[in-house]
N, C-alpha and C. Protein backbone atom coordinates (compact mmCIF):
# COMPACT_ATOMS: atom_id res chain seq x y z
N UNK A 1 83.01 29.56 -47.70
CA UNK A 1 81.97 28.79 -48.39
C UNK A 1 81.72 27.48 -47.62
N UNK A 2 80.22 27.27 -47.23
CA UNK A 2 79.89 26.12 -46.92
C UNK A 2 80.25 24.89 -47.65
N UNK A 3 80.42 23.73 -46.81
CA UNK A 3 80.68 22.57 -47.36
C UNK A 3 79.20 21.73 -47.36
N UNK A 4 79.26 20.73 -48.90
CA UNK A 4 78.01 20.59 -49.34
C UNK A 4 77.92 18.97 -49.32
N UNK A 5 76.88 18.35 -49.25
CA UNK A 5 76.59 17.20 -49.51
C UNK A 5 77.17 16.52 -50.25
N UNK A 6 78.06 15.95 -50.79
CA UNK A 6 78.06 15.29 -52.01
C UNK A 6 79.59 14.15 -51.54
N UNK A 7 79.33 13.12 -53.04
CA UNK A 7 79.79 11.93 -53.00
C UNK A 7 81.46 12.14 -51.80
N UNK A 8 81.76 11.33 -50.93
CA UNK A 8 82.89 11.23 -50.46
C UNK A 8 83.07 12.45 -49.25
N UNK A 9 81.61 12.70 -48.87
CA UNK A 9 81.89 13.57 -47.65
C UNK A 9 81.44 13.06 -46.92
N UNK A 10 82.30 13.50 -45.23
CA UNK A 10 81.89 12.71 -44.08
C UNK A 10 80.16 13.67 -43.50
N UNK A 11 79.56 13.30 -43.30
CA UNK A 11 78.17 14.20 -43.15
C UNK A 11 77.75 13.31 -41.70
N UNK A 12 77.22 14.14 -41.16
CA UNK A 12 77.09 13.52 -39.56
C UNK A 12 75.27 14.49 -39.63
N UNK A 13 73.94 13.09 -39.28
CA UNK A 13 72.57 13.56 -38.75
C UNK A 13 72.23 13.19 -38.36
N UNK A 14 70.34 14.40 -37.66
CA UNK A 14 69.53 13.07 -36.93
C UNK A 14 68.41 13.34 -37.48
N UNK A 15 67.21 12.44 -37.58
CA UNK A 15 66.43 11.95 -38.33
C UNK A 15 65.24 11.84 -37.59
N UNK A 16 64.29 11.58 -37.90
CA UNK A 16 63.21 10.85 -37.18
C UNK A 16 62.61 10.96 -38.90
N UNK A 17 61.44 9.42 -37.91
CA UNK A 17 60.69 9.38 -38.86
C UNK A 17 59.06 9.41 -38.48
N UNK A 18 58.29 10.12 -39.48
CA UNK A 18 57.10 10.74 -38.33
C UNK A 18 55.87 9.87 -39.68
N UNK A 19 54.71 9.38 -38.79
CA UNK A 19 53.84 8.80 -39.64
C UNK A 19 53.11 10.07 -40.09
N UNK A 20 52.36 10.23 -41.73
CA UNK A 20 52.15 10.90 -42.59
C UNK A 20 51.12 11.24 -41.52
N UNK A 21 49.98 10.11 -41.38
CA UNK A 21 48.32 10.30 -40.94
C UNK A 21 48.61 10.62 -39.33
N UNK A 22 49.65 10.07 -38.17
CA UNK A 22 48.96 10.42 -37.16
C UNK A 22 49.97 10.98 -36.66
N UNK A 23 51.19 11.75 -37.01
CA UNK A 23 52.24 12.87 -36.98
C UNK A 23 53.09 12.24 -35.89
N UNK A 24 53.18 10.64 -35.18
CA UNK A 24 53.44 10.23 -34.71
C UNK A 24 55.02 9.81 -35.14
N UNK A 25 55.85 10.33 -34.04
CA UNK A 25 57.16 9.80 -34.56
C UNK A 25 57.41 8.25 -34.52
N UNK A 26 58.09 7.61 -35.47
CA UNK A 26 58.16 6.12 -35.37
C UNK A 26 59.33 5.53 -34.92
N UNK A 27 60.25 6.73 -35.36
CA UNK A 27 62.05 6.37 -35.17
C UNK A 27 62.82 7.70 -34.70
N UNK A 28 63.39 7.79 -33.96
CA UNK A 28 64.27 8.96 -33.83
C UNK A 28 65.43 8.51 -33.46
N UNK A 29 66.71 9.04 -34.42
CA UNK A 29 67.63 8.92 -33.68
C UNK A 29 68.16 9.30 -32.31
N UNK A 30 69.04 9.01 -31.03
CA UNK A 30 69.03 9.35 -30.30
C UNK A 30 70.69 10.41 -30.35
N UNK A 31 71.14 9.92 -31.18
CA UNK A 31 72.69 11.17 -31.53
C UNK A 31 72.82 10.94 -32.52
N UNK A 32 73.79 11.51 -33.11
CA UNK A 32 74.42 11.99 -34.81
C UNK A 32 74.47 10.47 -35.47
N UNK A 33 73.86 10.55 -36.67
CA UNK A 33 74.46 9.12 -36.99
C UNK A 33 75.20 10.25 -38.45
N UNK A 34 76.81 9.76 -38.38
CA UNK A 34 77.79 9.71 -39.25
C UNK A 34 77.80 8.53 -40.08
N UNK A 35 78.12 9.52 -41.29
CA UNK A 35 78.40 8.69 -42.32
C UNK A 35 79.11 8.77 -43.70
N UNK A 36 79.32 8.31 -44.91
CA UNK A 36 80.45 9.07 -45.83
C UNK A 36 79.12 8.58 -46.84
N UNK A 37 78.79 10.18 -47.48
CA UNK A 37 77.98 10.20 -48.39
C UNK A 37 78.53 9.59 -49.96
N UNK A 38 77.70 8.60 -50.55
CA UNK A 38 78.12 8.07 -51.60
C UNK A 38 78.93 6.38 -51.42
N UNK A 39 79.37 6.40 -49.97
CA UNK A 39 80.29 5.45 -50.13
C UNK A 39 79.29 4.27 -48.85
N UNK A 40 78.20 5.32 -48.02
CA UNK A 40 77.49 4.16 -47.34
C UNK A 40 76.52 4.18 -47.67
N UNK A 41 75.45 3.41 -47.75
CA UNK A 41 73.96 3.02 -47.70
C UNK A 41 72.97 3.02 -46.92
N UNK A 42 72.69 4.16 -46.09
CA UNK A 42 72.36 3.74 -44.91
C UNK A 42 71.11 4.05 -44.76
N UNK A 43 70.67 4.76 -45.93
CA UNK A 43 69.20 5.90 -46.32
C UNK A 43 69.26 5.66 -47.43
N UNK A 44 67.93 5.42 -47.91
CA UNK A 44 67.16 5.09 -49.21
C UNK A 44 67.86 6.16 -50.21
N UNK A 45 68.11 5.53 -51.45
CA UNK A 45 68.89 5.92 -52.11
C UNK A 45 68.02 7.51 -52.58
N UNK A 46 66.57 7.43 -52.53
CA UNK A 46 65.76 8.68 -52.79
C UNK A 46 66.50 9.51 -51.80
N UNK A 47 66.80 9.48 -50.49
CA UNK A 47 66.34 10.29 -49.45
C UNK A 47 68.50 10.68 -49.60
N UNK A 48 69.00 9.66 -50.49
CA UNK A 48 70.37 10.45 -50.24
C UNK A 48 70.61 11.31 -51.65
N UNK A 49 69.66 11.04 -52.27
CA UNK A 49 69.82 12.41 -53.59
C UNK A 49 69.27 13.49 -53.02
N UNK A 50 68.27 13.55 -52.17
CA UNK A 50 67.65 14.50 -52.02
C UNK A 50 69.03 15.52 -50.53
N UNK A 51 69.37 14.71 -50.34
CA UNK A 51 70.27 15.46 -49.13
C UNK A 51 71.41 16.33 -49.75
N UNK A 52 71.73 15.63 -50.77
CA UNK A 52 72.91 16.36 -51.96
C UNK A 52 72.55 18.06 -52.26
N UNK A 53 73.94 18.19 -51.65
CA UNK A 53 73.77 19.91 -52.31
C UNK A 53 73.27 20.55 -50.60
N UNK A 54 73.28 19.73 -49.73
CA UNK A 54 72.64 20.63 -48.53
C UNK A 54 74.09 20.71 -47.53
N UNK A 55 73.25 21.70 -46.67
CA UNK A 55 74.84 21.96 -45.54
C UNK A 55 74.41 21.14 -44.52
N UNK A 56 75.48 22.00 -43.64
CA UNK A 56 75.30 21.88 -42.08
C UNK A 56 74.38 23.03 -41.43
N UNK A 57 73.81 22.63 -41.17
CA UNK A 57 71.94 23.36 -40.51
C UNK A 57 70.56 23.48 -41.14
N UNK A 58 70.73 22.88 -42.32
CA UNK A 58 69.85 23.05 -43.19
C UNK A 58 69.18 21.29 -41.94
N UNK A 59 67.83 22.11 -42.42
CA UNK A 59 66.45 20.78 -42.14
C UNK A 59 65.62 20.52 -43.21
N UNK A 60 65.27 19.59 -43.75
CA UNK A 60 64.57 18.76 -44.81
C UNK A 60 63.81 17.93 -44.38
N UNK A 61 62.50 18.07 -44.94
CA UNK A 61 61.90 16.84 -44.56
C UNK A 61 61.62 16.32 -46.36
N UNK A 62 61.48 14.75 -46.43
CA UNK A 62 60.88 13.80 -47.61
C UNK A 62 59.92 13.46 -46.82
N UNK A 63 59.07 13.36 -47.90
CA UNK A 63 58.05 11.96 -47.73
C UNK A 63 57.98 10.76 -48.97
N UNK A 64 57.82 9.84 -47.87
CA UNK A 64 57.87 9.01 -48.76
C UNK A 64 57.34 8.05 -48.17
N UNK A 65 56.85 7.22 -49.82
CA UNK A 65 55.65 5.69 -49.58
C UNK A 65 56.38 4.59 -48.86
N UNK A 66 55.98 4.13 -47.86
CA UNK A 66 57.41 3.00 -47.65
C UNK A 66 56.72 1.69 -48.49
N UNK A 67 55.79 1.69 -49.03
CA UNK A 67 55.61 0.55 -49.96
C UNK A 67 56.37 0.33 -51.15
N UNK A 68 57.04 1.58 -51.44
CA UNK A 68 58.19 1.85 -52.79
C UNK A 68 59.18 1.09 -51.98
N UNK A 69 59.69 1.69 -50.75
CA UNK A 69 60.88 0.83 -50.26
C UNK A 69 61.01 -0.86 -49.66
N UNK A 70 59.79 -0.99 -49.07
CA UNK A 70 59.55 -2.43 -48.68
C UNK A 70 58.29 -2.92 -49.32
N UNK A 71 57.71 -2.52 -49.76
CA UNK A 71 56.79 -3.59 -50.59
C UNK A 71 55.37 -3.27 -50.17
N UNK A 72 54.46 -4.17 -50.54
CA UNK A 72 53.17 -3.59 -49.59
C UNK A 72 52.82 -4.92 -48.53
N UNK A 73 52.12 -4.48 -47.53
CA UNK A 73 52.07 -5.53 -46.43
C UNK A 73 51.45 -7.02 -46.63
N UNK A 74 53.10 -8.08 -46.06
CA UNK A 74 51.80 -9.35 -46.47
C UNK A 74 51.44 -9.83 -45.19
N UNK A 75 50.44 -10.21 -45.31
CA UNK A 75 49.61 -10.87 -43.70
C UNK A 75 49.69 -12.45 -44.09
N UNK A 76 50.52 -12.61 -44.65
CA UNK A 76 51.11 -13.93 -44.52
C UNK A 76 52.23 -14.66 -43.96
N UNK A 77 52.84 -13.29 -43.61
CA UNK A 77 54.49 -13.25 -42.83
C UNK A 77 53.92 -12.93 -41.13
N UNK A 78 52.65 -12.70 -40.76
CA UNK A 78 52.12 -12.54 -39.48
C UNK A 78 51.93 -13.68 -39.46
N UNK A 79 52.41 -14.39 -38.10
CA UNK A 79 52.05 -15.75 -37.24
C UNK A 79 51.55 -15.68 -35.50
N UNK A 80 50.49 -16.52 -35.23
CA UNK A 80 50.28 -16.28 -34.02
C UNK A 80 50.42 -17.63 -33.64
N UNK A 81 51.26 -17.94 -32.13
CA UNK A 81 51.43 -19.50 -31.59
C UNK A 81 50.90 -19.34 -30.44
N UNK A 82 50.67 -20.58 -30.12
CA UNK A 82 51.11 -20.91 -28.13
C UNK A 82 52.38 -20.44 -27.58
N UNK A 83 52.17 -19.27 -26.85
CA UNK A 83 53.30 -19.12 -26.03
C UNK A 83 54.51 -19.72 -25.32
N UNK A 84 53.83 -21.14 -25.74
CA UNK A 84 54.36 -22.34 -24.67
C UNK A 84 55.56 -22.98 -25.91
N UNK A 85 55.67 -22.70 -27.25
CA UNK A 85 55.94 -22.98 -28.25
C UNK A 85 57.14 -22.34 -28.45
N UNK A 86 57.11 -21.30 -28.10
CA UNK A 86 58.30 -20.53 -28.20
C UNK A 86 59.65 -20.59 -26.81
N UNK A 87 60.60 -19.89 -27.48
CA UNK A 87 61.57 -20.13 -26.26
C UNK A 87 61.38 -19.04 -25.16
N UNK A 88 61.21 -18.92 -23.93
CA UNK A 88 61.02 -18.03 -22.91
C UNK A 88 62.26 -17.04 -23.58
N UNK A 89 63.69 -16.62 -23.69
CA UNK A 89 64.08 -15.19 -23.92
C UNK A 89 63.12 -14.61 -25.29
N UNK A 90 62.51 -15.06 -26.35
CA UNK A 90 61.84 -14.40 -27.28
C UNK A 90 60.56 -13.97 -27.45
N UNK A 91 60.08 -14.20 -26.24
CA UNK A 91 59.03 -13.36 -25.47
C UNK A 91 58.98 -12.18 -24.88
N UNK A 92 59.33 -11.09 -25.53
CA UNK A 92 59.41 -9.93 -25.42
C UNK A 92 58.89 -8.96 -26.27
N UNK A 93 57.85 -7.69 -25.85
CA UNK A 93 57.59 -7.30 -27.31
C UNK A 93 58.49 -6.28 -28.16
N UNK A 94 58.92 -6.36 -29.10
CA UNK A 94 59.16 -5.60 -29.73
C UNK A 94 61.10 -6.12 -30.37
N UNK A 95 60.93 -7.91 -29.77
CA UNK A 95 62.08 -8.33 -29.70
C UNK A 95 62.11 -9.05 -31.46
N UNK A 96 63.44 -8.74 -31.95
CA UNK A 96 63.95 -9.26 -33.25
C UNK A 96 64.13 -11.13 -33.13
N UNK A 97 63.22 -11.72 -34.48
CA UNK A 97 64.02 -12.82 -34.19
C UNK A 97 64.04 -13.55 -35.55
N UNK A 98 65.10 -13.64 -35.60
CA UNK A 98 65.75 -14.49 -37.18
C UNK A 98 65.26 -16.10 -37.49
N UNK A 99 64.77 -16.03 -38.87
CA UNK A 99 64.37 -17.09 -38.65
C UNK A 99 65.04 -17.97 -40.27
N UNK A 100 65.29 -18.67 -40.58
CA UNK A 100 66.34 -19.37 -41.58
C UNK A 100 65.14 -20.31 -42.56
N UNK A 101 64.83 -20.41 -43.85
CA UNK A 101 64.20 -21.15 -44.34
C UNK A 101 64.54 -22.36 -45.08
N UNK A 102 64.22 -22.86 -45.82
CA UNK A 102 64.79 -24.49 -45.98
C UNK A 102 66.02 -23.51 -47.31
N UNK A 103 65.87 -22.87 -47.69
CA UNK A 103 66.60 -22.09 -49.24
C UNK A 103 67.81 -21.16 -48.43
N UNK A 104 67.54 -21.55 -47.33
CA UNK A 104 69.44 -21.10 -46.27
C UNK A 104 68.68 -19.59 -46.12
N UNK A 105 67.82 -18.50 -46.60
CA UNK A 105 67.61 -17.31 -46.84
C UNK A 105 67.35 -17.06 -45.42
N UNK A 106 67.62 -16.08 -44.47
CA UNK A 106 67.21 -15.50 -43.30
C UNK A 106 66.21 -14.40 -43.67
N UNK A 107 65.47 -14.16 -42.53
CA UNK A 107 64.28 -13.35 -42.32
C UNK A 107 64.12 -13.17 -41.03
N UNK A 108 63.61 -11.62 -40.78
CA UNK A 108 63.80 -11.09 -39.03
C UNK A 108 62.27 -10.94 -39.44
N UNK A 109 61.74 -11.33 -37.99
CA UNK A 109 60.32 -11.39 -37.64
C UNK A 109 60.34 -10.79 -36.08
N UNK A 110 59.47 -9.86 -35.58
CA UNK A 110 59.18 -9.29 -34.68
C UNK A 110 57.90 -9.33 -33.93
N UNK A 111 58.41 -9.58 -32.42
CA UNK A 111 57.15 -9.71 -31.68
C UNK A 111 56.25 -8.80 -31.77
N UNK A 112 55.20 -8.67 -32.47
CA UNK A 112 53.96 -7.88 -32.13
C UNK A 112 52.97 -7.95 -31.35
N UNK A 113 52.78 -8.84 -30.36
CA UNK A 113 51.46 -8.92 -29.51
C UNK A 113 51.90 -9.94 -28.55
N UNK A 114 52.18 -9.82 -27.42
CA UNK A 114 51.99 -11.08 -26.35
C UNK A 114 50.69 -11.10 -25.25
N UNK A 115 50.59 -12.29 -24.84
CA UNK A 115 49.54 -12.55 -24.45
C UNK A 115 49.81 -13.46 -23.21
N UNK A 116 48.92 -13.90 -22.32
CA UNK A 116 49.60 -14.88 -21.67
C UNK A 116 49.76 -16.15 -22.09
N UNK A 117 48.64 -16.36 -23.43
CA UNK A 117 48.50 -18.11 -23.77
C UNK A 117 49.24 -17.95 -25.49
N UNK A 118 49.12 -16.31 -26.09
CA UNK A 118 50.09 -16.63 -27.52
C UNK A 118 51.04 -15.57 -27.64
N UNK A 119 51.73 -15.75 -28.84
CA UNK A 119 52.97 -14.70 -29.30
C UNK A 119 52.20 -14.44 -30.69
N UNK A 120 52.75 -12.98 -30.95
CA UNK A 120 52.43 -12.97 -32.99
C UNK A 120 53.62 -12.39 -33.29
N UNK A 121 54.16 -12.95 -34.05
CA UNK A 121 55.23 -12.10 -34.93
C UNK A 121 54.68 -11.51 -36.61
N UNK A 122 55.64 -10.95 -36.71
CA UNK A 122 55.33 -10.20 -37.77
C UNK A 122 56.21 -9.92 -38.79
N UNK A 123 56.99 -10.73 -40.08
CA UNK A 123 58.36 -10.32 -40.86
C UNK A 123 58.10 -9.70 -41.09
N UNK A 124 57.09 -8.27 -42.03
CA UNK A 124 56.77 -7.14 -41.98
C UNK A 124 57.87 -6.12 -41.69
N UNK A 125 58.37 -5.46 -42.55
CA UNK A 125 59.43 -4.35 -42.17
C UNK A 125 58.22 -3.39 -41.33
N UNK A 126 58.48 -2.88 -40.25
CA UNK A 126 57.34 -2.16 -39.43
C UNK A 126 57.18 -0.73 -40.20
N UNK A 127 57.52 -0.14 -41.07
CA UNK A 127 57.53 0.92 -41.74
C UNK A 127 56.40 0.16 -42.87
N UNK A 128 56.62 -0.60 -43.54
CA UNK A 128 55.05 -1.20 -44.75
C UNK A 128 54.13 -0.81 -44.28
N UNK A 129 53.68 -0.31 -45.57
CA UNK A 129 52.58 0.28 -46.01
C UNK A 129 52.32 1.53 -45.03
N UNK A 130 52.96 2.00 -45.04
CA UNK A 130 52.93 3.65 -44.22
C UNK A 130 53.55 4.62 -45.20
N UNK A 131 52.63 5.73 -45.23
CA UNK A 131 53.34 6.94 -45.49
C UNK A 131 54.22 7.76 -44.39
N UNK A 132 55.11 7.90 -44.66
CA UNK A 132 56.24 8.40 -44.07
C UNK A 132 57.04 10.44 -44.55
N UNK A 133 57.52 10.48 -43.39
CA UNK A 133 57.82 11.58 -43.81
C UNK A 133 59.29 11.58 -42.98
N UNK A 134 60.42 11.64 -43.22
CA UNK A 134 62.08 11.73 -43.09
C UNK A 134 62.06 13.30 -42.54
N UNK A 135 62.28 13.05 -41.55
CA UNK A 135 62.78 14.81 -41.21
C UNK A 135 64.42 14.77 -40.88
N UNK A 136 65.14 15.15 -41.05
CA UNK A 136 66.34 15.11 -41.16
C UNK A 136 67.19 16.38 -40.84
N UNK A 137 67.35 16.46 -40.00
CA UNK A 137 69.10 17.97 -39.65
C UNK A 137 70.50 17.59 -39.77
N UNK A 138 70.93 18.04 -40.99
CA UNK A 138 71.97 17.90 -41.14
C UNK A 138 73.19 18.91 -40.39
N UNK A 139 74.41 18.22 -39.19
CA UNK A 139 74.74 18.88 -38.65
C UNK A 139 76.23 19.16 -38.55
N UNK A 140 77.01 17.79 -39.69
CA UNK A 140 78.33 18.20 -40.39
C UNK A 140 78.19 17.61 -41.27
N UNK A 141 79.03 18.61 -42.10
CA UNK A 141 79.60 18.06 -43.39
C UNK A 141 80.87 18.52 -44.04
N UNK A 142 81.90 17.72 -44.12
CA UNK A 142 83.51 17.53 -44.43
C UNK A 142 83.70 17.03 -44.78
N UNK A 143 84.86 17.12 -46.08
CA UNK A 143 85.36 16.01 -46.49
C UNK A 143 86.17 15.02 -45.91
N UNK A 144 85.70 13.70 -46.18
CA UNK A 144 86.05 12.50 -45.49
C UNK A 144 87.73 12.68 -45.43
N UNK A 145 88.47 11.70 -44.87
CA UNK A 145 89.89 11.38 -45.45
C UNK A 145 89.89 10.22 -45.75
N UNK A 146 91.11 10.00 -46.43
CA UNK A 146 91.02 8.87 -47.39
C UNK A 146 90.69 7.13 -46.13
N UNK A 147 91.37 7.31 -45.05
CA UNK A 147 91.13 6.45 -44.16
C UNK A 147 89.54 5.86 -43.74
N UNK A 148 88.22 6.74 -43.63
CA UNK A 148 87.30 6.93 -43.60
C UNK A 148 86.74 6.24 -44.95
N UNK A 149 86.84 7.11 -46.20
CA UNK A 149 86.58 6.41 -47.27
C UNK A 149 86.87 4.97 -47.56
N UNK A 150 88.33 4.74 -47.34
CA UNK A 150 88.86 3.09 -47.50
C UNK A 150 88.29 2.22 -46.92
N UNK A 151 87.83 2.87 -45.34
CA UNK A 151 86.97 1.54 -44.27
C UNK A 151 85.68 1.74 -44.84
N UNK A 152 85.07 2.05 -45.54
CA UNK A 152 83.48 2.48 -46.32
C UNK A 152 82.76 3.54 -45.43
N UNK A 153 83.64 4.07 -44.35
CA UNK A 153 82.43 5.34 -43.68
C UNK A 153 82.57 4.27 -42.73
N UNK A 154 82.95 3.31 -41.85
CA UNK A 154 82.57 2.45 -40.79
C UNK A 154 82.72 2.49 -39.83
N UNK A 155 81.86 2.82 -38.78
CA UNK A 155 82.29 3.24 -37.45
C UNK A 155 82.44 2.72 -36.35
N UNK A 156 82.84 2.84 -35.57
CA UNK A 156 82.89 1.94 -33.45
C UNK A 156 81.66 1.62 -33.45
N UNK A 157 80.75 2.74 -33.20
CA UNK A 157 79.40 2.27 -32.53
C UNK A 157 78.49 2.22 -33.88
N UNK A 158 77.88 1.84 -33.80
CA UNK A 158 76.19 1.53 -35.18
C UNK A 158 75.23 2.90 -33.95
N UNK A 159 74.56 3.59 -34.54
CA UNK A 159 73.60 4.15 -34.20
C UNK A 159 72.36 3.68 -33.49
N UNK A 160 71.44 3.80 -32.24
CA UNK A 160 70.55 3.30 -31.83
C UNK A 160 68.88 4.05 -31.89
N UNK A 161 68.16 3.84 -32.10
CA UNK A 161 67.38 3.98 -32.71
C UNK A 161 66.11 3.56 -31.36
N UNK A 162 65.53 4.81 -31.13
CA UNK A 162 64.28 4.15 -29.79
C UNK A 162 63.42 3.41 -29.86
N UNK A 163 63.61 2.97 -30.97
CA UNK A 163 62.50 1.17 -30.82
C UNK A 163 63.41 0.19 -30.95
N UNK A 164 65.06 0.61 -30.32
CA UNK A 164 65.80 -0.35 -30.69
C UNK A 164 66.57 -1.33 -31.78
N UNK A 165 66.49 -0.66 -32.97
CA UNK A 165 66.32 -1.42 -33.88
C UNK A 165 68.32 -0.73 -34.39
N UNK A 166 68.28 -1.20 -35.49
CA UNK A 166 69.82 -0.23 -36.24
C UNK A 166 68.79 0.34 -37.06
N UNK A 167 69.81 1.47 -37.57
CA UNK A 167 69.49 3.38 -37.67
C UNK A 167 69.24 2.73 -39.29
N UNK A 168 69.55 2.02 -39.95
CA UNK A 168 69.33 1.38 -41.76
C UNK A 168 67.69 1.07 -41.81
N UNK A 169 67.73 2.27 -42.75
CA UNK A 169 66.37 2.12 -42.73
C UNK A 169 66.17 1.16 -44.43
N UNK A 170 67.29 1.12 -45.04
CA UNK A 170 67.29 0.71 -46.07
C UNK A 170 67.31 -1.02 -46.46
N UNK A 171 67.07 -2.04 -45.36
CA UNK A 171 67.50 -3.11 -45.34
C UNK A 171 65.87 -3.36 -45.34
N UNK A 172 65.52 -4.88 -45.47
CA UNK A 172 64.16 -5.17 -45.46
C UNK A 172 64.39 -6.56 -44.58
């Protein structure tokens, strides 16, 4: 008997995520991202009920609104400067950059557009306001041991993701 999805198993996948309208992949993992079902967070809590009850080879795809998960887009978190304004390493596109508000709260904003005379960033989770569709192959699943469980599922490496980003699609 196959071993199944559920709370306290080690489950190892890969993912992409493909836009609804232009079938364009947005994210793919590049190897297995492992993890201990129930005990990490690492996928929208929809997309880890829906994995429950599945094996190893089974493929699934969800779709889903990412405005349910991040909100809907504000064009108020888009800023455009003088290039000259910014620090030369954060001139890059597609580069993360944290930014701290007077209420101590952090916020990651991302280069979207360079130019030679401006920068635009964007806090925008880059998934807002997109329909999305999770394709997912699940390619183990075992029960964890208790060592695994105790560290929360936590591993050496974090997963990388080809726009660079970490594999949590669940953070905003």
């Amino acid at each position: 008997m196959k071993d199944v999805i559920a709370d306290n198993k080690y489950v190892e996948l890969k993912y992409q995520v493909v836009d609804e309208k232009t079938n364009e992949a947005l994210i793919a993992i590049e190897y297995p991202l492992p993890y201990i079902h129930g005990v990490n967070e690492i996928l929208s809590p929809e997309i880890s009920r829906v994995l429950e009850g599945h094996a190893a080879g089974d493929i699934i795809e969800v779709p889903i609104d990412c405005n349910d998960l991040y909100g809907p887009r504000d064009e108020s978190l888009v800023f455009t400067d003088n290039i000259e304004n910014v620090p030369e390493e954060y001139r890059e596109l597609g580069m993360t950059i944290s930014m701290e508000n007077e209420k101590g709260d952090i916020k990651n904003f991302i280069v979207t557009r360079l130019d030679d005379k401006t920068i635009t960033i964007d806090g925008n989770n880059p998934l807002c306001g997109r329909k999305v569709i999770f394709k997912l192959e699940v390619l183990t699943v075992r029960d964890a041991t208790e060592k695994e469980i105790l560290e929360g599922g936590s591993f050496d490496e974090a997963p990388i993701i080809e726009d660079g980003t970490l594999a949590s699609l669940n953070q905003q």
